[in-house]
Protein backbone atom coordinates (compact mmCIF):
# COMPACT_ATOMS: atom_id res chain seq x y z
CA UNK A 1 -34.97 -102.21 55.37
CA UNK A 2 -38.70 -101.59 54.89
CA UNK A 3 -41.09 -105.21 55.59
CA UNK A 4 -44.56 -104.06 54.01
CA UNK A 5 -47.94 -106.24 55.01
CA UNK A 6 -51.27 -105.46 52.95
CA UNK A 7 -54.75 -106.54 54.53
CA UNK A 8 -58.10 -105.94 54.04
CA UNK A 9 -58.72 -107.79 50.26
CA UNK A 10 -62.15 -109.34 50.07
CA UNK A 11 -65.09 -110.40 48.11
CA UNK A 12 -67.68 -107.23 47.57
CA UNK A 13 -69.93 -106.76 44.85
CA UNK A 14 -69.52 -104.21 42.36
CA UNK A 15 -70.99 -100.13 43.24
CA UNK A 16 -69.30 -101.44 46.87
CA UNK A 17 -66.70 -100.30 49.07
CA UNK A 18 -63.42 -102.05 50.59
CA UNK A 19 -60.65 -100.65 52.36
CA UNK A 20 -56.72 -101.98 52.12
CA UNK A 21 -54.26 -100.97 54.53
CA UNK A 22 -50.43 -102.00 53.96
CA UNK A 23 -48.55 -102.29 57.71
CA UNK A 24 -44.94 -101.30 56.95
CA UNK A 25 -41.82 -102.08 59.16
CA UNK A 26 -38.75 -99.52 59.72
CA UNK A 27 -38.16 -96.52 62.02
CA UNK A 28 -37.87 -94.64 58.93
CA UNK A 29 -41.44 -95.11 57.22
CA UNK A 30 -42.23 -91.82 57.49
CA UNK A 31 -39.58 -90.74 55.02
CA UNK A 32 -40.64 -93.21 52.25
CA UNK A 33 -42.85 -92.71 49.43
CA UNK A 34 -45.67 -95.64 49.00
CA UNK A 35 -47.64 -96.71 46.17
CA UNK A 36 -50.43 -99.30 45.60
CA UNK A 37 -50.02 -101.32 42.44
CA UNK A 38 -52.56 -104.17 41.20
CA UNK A 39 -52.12 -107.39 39.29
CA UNK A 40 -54.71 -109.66 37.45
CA UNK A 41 -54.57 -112.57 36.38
CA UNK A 42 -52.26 -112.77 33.13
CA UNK A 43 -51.82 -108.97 33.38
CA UNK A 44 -48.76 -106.93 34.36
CA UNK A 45 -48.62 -105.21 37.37
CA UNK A 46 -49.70 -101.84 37.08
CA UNK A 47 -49.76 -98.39 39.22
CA UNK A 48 -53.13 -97.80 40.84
CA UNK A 49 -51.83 -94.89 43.54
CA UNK A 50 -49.41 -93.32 45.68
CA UNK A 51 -48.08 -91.21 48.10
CA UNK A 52 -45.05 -88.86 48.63
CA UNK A 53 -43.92 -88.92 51.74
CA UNK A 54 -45.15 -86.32 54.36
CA UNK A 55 -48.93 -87.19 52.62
CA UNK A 56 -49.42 -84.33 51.44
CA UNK A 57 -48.80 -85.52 47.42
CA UNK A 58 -51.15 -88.09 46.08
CA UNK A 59 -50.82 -89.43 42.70
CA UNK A 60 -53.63 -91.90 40.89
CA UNK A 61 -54.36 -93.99 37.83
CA UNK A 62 -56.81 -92.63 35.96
CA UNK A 63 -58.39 -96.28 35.87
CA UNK A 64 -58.81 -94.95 39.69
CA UNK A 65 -59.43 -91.09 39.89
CA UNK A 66 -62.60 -90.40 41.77
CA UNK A 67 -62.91 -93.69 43.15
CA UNK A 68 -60.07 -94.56 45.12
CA UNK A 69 -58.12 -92.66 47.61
CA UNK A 70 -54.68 -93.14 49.04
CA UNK A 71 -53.93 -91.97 52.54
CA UNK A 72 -50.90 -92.39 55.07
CA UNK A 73 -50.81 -93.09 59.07
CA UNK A 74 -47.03 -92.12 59.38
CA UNK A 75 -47.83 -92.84 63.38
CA UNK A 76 -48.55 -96.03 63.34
CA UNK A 77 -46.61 -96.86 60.08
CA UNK A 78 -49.42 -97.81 57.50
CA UNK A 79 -51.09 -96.33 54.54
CA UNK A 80 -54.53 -97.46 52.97
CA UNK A 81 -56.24 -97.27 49.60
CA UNK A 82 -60.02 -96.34 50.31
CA UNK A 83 -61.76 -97.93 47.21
CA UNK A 84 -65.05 -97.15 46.54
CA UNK A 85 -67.75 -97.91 43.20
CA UNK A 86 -65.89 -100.65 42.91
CA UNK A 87 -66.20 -102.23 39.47
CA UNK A 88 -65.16 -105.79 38.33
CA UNK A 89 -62.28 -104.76 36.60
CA UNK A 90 -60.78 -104.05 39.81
CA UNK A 91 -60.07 -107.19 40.60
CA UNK A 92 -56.69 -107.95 40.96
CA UNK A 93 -54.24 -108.76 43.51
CA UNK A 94 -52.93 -105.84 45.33
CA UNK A 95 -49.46 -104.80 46.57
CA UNK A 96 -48.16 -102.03 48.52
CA UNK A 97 -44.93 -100.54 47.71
CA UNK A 98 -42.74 -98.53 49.22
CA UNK A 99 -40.15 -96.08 47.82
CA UNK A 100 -37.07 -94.25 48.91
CA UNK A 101 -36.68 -91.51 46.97
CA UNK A 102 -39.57 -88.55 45.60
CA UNK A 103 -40.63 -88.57 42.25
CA UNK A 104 -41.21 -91.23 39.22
CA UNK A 105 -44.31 -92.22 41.43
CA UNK A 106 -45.63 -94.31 38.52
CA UNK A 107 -43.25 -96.74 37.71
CA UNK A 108 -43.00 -100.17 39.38
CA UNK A 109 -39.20 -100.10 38.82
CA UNK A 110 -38.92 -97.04 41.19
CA UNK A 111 -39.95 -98.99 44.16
CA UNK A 112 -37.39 -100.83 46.44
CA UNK A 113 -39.80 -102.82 48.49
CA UNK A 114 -42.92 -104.58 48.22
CA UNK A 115 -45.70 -106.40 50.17
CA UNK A 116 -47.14 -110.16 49.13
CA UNK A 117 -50.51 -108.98 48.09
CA UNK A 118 -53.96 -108.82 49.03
CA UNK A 119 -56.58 -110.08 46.80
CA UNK A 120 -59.79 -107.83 45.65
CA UNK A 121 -62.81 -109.51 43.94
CA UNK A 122 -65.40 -107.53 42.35
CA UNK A 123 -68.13 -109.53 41.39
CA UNK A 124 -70.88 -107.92 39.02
């Protein structure tokens, strides 16, 4: 069982930078796949990045490409999603996900658990 904890959601102003971080539980992090996915209001949820799971893999929306990067502490169990030009259509809620198998990186139904949510504001 996988308990996943995202931080770091804020106010910035669009061009700016934030930085999420998702705090996962288990012994066995290191073997799962994570994603970040993002939810506005009255929009689905929808794919915004992930990881395989020895890091080396990244996958990204290309609402995202060039802007955001997805990165993985398997040490001390976290992964992030650097975000930078930062644009008001970013704002959303965020969630990080976790996965336990490789492959179909980009659907929300591949994921087995997921964090509450952090919330990003972009203001223009």
């Amino acid at each position: 069982q996988v308990q996943l904890v995202e931080s770091g959601g804020g106010l910035v102003q669009a061009g700016g930078s934030l930085r999420l971080s998702c705090a996962a539980s288990g012994r066995t992090f290191s073997m799962y796949a994570m994603g970040w996915f993002r939810q506005a209001p009255g929009k689905e949820r929808e794919f915004v990045a992930a990881i395989n799971w020895s890091g080396a893999s990244t996958y990204y929306a290309d609402a995202v490409k060039g802007r955001f990067t997805i990165s993985r502490d398997s040490a001390k169990n976290t992964v992030s999603l650097q975000m930078s030009s930062l644009k008001p259509e970013d704002t959303a809620v965020y969630y990080c996900a976790s996965k336990h198998y490789s492959g179909d990186y980009y659907r929300r139904g591949a994921y087995d658990y997921w964090g509450q949510g952090t919330q990003v504001t972009v203001s223009s």
